[in-house]
N, C-alpha and C. Protein backbone atom coordinates (compact mmCIF):
# COMPACT_ATOMS: atom_id res chain seq x y z
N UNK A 1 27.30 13.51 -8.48
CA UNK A 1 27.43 13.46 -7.02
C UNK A 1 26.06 13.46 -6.37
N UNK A 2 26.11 12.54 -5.14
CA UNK A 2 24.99 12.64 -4.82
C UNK A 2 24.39 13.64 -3.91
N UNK A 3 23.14 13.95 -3.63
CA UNK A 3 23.20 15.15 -2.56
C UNK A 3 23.00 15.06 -1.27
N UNK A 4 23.09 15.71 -0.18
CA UNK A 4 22.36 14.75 0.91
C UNK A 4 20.59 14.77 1.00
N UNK A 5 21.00 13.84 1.99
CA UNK A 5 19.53 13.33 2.21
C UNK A 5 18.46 14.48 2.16
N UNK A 6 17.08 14.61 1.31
CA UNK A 6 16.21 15.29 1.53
C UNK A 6 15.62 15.32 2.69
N UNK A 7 15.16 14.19 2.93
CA UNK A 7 14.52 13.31 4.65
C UNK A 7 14.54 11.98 4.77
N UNK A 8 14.32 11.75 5.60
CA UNK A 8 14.16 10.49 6.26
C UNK A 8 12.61 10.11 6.11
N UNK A 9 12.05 9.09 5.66
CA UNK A 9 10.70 9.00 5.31
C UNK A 9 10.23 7.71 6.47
N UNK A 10 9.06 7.77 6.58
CA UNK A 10 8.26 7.01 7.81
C UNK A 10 8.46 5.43 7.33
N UNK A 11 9.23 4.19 8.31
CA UNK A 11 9.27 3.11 8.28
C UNK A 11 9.33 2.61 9.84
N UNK A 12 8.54 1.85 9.60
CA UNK A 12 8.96 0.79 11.20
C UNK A 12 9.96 -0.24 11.13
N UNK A 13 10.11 -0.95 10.03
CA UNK A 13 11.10 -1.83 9.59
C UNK A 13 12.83 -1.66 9.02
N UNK A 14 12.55 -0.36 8.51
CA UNK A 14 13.98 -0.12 7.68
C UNK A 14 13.89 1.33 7.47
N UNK A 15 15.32 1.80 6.85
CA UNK A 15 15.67 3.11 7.21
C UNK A 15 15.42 3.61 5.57
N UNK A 16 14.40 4.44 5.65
CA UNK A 16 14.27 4.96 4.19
C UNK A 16 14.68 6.50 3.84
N UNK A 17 14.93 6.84 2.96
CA UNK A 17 15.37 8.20 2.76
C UNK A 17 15.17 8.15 1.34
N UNK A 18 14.74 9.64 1.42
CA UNK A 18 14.25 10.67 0.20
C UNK A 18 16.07 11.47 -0.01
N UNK A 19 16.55 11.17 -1.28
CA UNK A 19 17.57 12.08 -1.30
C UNK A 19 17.25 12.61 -3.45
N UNK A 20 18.65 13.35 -3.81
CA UNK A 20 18.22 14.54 -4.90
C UNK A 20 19.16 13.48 -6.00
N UNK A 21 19.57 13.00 -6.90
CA UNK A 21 20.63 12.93 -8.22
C UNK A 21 20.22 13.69 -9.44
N UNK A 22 21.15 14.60 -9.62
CA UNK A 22 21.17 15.12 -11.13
C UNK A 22 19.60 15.58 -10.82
N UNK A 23 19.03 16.40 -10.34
CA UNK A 23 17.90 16.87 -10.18
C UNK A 23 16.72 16.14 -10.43
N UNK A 24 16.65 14.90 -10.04
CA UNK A 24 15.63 13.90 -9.82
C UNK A 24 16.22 13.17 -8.44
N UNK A 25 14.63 12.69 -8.06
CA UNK A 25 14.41 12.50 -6.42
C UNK A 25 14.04 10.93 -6.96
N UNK A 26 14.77 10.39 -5.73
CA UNK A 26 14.90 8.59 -5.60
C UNK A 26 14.35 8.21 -3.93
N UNK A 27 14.19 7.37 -3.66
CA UNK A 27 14.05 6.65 -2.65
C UNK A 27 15.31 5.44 -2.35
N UNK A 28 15.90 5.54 -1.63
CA UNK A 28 16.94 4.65 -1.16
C UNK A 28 16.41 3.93 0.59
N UNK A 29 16.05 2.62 0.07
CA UNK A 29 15.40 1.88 1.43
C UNK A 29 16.91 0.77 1.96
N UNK A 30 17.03 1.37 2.96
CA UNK A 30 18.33 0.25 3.69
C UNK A 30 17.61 -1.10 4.62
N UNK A 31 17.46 -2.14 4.06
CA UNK A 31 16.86 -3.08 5.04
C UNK A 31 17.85 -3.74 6.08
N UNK A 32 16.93 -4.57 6.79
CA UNK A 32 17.62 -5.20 8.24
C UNK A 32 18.78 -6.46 7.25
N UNK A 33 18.33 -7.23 6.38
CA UNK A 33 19.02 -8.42 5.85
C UNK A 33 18.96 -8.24 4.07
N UNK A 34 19.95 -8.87 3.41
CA UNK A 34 19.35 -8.59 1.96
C UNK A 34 18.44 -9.74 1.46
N UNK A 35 17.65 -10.58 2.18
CA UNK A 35 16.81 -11.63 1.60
C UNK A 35 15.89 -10.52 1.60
N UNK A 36 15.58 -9.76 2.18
CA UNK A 36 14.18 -8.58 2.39
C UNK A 36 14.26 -7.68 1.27
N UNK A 37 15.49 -7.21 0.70
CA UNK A 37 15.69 -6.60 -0.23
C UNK A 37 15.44 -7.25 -2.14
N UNK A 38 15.58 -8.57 -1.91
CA UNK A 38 15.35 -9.28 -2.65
C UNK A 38 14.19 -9.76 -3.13
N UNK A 39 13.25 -10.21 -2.09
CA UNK A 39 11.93 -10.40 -2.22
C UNK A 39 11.35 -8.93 -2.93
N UNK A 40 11.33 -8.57 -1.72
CA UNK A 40 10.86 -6.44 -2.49
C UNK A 40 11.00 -6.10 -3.76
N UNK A 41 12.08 -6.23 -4.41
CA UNK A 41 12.67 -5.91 -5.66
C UNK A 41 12.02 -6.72 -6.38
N UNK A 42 11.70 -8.18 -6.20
CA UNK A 42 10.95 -9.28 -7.34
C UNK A 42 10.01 -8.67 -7.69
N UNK A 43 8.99 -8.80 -6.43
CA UNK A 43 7.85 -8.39 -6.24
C UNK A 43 7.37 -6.63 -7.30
N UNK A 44 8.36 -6.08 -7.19
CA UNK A 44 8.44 -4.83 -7.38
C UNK A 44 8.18 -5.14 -9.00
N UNK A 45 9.37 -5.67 -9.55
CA UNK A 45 9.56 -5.63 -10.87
C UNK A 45 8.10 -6.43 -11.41
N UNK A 46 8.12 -7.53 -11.10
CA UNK A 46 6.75 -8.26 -11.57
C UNK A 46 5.74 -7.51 -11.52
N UNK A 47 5.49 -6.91 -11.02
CA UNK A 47 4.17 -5.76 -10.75
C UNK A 47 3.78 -4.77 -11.91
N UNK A 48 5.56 -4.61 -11.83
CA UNK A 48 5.91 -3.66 -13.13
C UNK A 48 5.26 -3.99 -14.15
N UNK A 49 5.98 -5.32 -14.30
CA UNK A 49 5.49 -6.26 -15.95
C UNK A 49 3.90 -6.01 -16.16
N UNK A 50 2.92 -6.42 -15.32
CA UNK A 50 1.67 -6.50 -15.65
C UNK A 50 1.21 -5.02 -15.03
N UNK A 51 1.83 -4.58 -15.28
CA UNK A 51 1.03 -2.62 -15.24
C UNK A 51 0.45 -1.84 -14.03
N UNK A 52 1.19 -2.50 -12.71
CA UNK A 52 0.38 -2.09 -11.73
C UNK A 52 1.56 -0.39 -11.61
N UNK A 53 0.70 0.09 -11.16
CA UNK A 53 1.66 1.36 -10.31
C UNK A 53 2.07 1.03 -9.36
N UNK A 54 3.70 0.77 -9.47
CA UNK A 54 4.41 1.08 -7.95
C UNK A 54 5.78 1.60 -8.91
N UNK A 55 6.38 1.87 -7.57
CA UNK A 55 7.56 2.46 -7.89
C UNK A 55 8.50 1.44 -8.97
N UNK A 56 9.28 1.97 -10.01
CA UNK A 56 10.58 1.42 -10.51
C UNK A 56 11.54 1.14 -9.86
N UNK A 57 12.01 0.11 -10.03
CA UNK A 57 13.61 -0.25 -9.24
C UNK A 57 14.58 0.56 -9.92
N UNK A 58 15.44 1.28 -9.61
CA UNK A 58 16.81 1.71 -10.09
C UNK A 58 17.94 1.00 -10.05
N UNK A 59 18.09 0.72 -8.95
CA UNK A 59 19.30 0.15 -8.79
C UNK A 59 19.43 -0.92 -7.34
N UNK A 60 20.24 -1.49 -6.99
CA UNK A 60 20.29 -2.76 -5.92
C UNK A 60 21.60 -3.40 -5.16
N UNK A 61 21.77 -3.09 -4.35
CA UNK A 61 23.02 -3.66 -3.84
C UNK A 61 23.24 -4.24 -2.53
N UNK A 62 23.13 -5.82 -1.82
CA UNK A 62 23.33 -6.48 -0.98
C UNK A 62 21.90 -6.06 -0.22
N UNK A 63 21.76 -5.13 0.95
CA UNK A 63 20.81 -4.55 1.57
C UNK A 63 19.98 -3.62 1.25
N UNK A 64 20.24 -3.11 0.10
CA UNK A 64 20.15 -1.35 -0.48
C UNK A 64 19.30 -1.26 -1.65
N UNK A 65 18.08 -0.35 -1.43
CA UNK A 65 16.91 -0.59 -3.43
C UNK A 65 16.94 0.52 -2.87
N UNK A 66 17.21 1.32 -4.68
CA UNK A 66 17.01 2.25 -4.50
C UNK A 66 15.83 2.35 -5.97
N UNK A 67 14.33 3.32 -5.32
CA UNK A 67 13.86 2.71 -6.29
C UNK A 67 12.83 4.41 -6.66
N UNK A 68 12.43 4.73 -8.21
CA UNK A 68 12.19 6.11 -8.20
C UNK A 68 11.23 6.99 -6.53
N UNK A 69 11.27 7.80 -7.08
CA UNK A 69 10.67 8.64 -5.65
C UNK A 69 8.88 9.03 -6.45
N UNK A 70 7.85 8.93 -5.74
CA UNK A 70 6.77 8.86 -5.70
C UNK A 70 6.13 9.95 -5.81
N UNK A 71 5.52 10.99 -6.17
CA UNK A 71 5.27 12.56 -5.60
C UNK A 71 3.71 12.66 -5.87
N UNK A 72 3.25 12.56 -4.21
CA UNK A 72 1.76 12.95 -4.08
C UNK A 72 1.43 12.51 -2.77
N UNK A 73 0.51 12.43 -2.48
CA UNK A 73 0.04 12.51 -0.82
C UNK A 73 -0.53 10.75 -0.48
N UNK A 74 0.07 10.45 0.52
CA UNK A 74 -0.34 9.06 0.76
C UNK A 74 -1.84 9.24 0.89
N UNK A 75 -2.33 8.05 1.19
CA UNK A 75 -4.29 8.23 1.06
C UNK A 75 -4.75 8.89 2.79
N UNK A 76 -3.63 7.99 3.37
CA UNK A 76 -3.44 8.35 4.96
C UNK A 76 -3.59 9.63 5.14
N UNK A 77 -3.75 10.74 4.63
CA UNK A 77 -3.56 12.18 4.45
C UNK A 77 -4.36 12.90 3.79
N UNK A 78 -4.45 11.87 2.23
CA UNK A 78 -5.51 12.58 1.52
C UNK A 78 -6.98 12.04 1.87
N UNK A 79 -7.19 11.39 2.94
CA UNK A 79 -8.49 11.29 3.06
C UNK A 79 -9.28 12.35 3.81
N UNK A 80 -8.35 13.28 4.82
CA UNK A 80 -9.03 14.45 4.84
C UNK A 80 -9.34 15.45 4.46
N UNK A 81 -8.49 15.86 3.27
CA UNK A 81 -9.37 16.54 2.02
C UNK A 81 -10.40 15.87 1.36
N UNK A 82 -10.02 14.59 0.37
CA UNK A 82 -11.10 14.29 -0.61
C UNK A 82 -11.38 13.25 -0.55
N UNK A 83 -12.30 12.67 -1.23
CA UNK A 83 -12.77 10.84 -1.54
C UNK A 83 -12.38 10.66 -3.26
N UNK A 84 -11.35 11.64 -3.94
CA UNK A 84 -11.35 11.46 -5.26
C UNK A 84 -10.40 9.93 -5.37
N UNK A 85 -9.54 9.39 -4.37
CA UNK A 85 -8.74 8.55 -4.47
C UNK A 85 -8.82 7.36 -4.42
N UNK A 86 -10.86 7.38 -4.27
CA UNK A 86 -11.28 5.70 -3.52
C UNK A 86 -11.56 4.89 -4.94
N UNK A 87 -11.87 5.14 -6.27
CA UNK A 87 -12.52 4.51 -7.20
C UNK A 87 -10.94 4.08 -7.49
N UNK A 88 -9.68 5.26 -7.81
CA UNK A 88 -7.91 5.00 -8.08
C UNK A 88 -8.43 3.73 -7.14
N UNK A 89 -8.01 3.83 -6.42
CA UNK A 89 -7.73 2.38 -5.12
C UNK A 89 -8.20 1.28 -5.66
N UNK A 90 -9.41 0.93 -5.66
CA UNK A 90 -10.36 -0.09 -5.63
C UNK A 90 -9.53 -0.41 -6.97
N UNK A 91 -9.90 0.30 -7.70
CA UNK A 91 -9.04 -0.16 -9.23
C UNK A 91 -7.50 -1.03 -9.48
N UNK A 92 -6.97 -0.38 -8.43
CA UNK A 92 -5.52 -1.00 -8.14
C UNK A 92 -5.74 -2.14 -7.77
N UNK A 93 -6.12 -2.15 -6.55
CA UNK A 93 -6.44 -3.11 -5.52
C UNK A 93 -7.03 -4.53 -6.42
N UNK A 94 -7.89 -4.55 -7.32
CA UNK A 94 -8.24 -5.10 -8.30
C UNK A 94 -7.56 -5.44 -9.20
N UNK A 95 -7.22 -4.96 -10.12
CA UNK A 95 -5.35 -5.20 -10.94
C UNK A 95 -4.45 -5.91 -10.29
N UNK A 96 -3.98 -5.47 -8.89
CA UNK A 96 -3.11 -6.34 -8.26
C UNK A 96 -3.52 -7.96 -7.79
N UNK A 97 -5.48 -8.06 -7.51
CA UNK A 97 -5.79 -9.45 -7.28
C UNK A 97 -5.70 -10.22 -8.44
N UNK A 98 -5.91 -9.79 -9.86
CA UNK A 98 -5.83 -10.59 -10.79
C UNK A 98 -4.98 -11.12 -11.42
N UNK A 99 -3.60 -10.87 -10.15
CA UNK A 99 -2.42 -11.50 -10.72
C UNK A 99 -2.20 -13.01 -9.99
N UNK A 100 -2.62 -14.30 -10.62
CA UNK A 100 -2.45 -15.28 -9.90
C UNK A 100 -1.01 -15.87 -9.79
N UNK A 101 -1.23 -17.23 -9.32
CA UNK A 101 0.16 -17.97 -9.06
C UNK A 101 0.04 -19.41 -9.05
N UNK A 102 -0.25 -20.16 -9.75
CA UNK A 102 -0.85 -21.80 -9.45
C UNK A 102 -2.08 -21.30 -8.88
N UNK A 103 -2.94 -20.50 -9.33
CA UNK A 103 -4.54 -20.35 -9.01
C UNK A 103 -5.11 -19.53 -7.39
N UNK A 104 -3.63 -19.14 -6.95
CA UNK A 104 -3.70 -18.05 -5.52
C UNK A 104 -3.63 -16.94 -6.08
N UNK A 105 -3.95 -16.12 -5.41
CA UNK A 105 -4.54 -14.79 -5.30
C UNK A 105 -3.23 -13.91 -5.07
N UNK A 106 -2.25 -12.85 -5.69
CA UNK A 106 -0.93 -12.11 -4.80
C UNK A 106 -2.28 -11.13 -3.68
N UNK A 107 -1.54 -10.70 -2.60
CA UNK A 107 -1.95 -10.02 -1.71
C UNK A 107 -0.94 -8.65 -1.45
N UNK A 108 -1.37 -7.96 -1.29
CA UNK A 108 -0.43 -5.93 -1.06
C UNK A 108 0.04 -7.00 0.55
N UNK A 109 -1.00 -7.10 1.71
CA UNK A 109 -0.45 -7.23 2.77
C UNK A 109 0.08 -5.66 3.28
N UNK A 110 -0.22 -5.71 4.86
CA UNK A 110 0.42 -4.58 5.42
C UNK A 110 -0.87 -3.65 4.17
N UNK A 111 -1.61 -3.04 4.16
CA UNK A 111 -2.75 -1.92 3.66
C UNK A 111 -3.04 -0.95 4.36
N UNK A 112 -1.98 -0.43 5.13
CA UNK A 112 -2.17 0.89 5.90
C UNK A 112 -2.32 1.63 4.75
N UNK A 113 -3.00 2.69 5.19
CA UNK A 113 -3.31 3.78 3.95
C UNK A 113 -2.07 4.66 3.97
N UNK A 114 -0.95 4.48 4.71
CA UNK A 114 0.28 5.42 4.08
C UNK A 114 0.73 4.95 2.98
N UNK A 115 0.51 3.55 2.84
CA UNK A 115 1.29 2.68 1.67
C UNK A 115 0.77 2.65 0.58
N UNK A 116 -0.05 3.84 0.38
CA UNK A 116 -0.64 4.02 -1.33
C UNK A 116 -0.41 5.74 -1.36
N UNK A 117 -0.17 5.87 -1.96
CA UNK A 117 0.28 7.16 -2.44
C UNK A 117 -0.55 7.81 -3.91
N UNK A 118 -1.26 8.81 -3.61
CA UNK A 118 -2.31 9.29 -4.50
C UNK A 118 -1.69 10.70 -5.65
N UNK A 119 -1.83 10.20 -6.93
CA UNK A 119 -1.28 11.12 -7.89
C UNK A 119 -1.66 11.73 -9.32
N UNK A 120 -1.56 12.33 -9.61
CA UNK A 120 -2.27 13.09 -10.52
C UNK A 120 -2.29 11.49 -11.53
N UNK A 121 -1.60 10.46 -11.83
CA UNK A 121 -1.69 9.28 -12.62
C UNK A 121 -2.59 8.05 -11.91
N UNK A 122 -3.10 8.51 -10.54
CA UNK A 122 -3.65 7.54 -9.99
C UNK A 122 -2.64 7.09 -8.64
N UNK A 123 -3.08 5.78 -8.63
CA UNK A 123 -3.24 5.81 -6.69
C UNK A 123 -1.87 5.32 -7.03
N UNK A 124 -0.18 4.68 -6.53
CA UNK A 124 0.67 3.82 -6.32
C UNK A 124 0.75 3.13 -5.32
N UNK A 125 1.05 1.78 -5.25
CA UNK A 125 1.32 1.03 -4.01
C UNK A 125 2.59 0.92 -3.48
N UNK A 126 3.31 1.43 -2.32
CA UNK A 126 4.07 1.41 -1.99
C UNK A 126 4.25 -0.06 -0.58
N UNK A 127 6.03 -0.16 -0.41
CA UNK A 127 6.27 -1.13 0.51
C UNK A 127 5.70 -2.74 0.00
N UNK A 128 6.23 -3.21 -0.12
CA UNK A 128 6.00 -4.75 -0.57
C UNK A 128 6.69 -6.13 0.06
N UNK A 129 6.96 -5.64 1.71
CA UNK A 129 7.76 -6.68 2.25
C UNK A 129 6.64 -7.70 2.49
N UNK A 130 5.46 -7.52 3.05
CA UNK A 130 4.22 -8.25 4.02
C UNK A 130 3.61 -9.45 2.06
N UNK A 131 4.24 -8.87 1.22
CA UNK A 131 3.24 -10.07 0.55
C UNK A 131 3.29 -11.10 -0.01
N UNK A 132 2.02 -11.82 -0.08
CA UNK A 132 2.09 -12.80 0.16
C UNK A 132 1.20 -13.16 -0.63
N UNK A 133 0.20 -14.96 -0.38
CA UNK A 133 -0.73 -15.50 -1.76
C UNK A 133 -2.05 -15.88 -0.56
N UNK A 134 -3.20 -15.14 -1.01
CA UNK A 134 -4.60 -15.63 -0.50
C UNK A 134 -5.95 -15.22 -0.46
N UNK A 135 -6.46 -14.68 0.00
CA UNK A 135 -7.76 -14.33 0.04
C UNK A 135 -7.89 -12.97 -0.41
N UNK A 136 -8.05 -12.30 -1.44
CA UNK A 136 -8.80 -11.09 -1.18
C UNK A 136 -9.10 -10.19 -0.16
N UNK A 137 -10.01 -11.04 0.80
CA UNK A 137 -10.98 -10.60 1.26
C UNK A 137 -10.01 -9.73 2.77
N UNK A 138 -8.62 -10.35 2.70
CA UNK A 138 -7.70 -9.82 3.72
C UNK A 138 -7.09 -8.91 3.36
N UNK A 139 -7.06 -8.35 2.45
CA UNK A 139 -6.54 -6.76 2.05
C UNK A 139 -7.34 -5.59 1.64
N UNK A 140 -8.65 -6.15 1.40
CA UNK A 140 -10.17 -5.68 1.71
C UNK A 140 -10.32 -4.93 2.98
N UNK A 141 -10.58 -5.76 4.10
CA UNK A 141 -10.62 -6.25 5.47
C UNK A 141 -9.57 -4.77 5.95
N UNK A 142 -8.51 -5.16 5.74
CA UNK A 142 -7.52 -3.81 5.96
C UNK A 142 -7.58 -2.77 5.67
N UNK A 143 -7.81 -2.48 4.51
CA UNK A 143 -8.23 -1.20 3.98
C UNK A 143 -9.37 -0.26 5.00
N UNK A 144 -10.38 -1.40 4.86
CA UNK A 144 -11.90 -0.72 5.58
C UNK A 144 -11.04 -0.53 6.41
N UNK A 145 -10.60 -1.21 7.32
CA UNK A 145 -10.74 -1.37 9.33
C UNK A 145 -9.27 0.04 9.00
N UNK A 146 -8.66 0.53 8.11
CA UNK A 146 -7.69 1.62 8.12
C UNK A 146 -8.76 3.01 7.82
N UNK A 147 -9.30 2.84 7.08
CA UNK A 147 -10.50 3.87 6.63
C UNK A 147 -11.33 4.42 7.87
N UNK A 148 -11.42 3.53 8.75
CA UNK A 148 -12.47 3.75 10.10
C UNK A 148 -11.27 4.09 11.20
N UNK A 149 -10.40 3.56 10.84
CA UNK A 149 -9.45 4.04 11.80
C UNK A 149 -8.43 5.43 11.92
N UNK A 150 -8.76 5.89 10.60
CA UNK A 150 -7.85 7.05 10.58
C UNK A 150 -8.20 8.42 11.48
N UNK A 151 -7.08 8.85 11.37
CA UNK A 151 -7.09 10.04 12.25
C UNK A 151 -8.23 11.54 11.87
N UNK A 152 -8.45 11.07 10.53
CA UNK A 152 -9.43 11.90 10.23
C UNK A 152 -10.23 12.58 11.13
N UNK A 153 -10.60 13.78 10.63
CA UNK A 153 -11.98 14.66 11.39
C UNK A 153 -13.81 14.38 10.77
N UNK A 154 -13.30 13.31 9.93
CA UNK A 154 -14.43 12.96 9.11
C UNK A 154 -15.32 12.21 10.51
N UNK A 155 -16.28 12.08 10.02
CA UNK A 155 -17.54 11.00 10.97
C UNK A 155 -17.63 9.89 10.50
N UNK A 156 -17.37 8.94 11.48
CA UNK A 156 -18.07 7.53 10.81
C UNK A 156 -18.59 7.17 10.23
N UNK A 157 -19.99 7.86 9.81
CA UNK A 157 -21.21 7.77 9.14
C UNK A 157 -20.60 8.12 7.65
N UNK A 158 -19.40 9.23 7.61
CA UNK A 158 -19.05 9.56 6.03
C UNK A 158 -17.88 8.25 6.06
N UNK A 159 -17.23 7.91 7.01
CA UNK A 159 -16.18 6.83 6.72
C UNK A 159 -16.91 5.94 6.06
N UNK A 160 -17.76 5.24 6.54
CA UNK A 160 -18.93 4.73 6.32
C UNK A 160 -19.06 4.38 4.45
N UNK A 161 -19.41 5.45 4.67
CA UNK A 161 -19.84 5.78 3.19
C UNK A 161 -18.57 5.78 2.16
N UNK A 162 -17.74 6.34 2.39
CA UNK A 162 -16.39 5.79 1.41
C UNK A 162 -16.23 4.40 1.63
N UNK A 163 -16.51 3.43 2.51
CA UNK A 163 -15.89 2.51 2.40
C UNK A 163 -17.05 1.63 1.52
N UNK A 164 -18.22 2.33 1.73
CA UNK A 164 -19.05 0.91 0.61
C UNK A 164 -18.72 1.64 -0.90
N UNK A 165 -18.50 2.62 -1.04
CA UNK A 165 -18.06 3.70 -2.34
C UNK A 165 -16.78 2.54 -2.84
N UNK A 166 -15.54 2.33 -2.06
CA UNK A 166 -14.83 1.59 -2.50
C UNK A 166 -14.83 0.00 -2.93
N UNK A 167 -16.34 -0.19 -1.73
CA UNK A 167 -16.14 -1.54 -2.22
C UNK A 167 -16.90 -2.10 -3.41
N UNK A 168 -17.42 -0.93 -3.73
CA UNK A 168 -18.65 -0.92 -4.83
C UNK A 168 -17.44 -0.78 -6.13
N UNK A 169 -16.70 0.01 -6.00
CA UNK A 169 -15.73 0.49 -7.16
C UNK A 169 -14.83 -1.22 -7.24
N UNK A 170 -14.89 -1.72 -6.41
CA UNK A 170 -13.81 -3.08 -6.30
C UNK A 170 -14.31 -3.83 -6.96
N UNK A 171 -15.92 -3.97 -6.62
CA UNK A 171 -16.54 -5.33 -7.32
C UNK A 171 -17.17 -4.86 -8.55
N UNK A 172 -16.72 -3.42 -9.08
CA UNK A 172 -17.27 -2.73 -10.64
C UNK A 172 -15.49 -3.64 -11.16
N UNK A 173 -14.23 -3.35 -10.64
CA UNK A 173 -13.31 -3.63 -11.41
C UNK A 173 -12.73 -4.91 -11.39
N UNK A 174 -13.24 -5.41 -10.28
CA UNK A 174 -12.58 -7.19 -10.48
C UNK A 174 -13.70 -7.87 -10.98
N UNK A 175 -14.94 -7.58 -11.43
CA UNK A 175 -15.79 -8.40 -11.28
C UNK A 175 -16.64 -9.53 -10.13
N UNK A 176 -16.17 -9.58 -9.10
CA UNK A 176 -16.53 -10.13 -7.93
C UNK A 176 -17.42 -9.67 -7.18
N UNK A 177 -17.99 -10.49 -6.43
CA UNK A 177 -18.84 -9.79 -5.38
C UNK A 177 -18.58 -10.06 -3.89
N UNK A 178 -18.42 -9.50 -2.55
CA UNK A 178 -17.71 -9.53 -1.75
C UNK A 178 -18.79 -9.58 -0.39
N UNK A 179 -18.57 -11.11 0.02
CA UNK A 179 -19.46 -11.25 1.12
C UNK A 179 -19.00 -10.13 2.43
N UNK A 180 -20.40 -9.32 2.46
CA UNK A 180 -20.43 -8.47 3.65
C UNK A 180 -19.97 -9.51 4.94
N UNK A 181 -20.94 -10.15 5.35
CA UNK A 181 -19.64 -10.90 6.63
C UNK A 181 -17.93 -11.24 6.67
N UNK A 182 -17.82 -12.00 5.45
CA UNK A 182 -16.21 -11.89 5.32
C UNK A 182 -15.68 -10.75 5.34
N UNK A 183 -16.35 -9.62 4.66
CA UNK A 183 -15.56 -8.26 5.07
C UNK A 183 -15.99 -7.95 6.11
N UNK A 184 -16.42 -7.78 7.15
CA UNK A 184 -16.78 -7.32 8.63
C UNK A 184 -15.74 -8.23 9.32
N UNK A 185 -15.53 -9.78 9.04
CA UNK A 185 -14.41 -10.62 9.85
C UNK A 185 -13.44 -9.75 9.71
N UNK A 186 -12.81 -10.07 8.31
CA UNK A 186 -11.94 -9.68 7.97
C UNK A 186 -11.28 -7.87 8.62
N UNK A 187 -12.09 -7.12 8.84
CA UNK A 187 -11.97 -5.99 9.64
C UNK A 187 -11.70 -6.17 10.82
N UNK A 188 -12.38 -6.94 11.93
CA UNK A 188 -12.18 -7.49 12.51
C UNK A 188 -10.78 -8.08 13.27
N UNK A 189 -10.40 -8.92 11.97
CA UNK A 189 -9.11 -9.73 12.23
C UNK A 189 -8.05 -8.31 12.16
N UNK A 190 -7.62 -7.36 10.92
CA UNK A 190 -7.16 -6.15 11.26
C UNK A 190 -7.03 -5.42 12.36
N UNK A 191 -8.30 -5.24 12.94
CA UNK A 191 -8.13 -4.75 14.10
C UNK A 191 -7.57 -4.87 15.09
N UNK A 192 -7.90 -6.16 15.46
CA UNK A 192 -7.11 -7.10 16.45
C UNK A 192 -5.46 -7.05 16.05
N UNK A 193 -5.14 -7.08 15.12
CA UNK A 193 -3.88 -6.93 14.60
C UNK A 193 -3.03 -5.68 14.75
N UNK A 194 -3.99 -4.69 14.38
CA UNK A 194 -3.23 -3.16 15.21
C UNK A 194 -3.22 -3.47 16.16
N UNK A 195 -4.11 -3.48 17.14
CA UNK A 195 -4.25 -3.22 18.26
C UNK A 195 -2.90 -4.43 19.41
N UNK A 196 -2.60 -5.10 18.96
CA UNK A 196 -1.62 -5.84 19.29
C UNK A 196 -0.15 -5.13 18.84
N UNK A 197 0.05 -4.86 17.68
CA UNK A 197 1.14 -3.80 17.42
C UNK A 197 1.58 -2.71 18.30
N UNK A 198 -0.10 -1.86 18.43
CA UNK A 198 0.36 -1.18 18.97
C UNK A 198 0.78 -1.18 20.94
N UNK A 199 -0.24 -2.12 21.09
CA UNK A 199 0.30 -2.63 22.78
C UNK A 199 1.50 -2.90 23.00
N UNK A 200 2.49 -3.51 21.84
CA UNK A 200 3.82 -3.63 22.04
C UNK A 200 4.82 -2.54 22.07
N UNK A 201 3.81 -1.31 21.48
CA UNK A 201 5.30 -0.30 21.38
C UNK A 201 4.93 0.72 22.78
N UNK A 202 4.32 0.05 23.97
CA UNK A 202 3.89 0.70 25.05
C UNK A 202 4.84 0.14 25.96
């Protein structure tokens, strides 16, 4: 039997909930249509295959993934305790670009820092509706312009400094090297992108 809901967990798009079975914790995400549920789940499993951390699928039905439950602090959170989570990241973040497709790039998309979740096994990527095939340099771009943007009590000057920490850890694990202007656009273009989000929910 199942138990009720633990909580209701943070989505703008769809209704997610933390609930209990047989004393293990799942995630059950209800989307708007099941093409959304479908994509998610691909995406999910393929990820699987080549070793990235994200969640397991359990189970699937029309609108409905229910997929294991995650346990550790999104980065969104843990960045005001520590910087132990930025080398995890970059590492991911890296793993996940080296998965091509006819010679494109997969992209996380959507890189708010709630959507990585930091754990004693390393960082997980959570939410996988936004992705998509292209540049690097746009999930880069997000990350920073989320890093400078957080609610933190940290100073710029230390934001600062985690963010070349990460990007240094990015181009130690993909091998690449990452034009400083494209990442300043690319922040840039993010920005502009919150900042339009959020004018709409005014």
């Amino acid at each position: 039997m199942i138990r009720p809901v633990l909580k209701k967990l943070e989505s703008k798009r769809n209704d997610v909930y933390a609930i209990k079975y047989k004393n293990k914790q799942f995630v059950v995400k209800i989307y708007k249509n099941k093409d959304s549920r479908v994509m998610e789940e691909k995406t999910l499993k393929r990820l699987n295959k080549h070793g990235l951390n994200v969640p397991k699928v359990v189970n699937s039905h029309k609108n409905i993934l229910i997929t294991e439950f995650i346990d550790g602090k999104t980065i969104g959170k843990a960045i005001h305790t520590s910087a132990d989570w930025v080398e995890d990241l970059a590492k991911w973040l890296a793993k996940l670009h080296n998965i091509k497709h006819n010679e494109t790039t997969i992209l996380k998309g959507d890189c708010n820092l709630k959507n990585f979740i930091f754990t004693k096994k390393g960082v997980y990527g959570i939410d996988f509706e936004n992705t998509f095939y292209g540049d690097p340099i746009h999930d880069l771009g997000e990350i920073c312009f989320f890093i400078i943007d957080s609610t933190s009590t940290l100073k710029r000057k230390t934001k600062e400094k985690i963010i070349k920490k990460f990007i240094q850890n990015y181009q130690k694990h993909s091998k690449k090297s990452i034009d400083t202007k494209k990442l300043k656009k690319a922040m840039k273009i993010a920005k502009e992108k919150a900042q339009k989000r959020r004018s709409k929910k005014r």
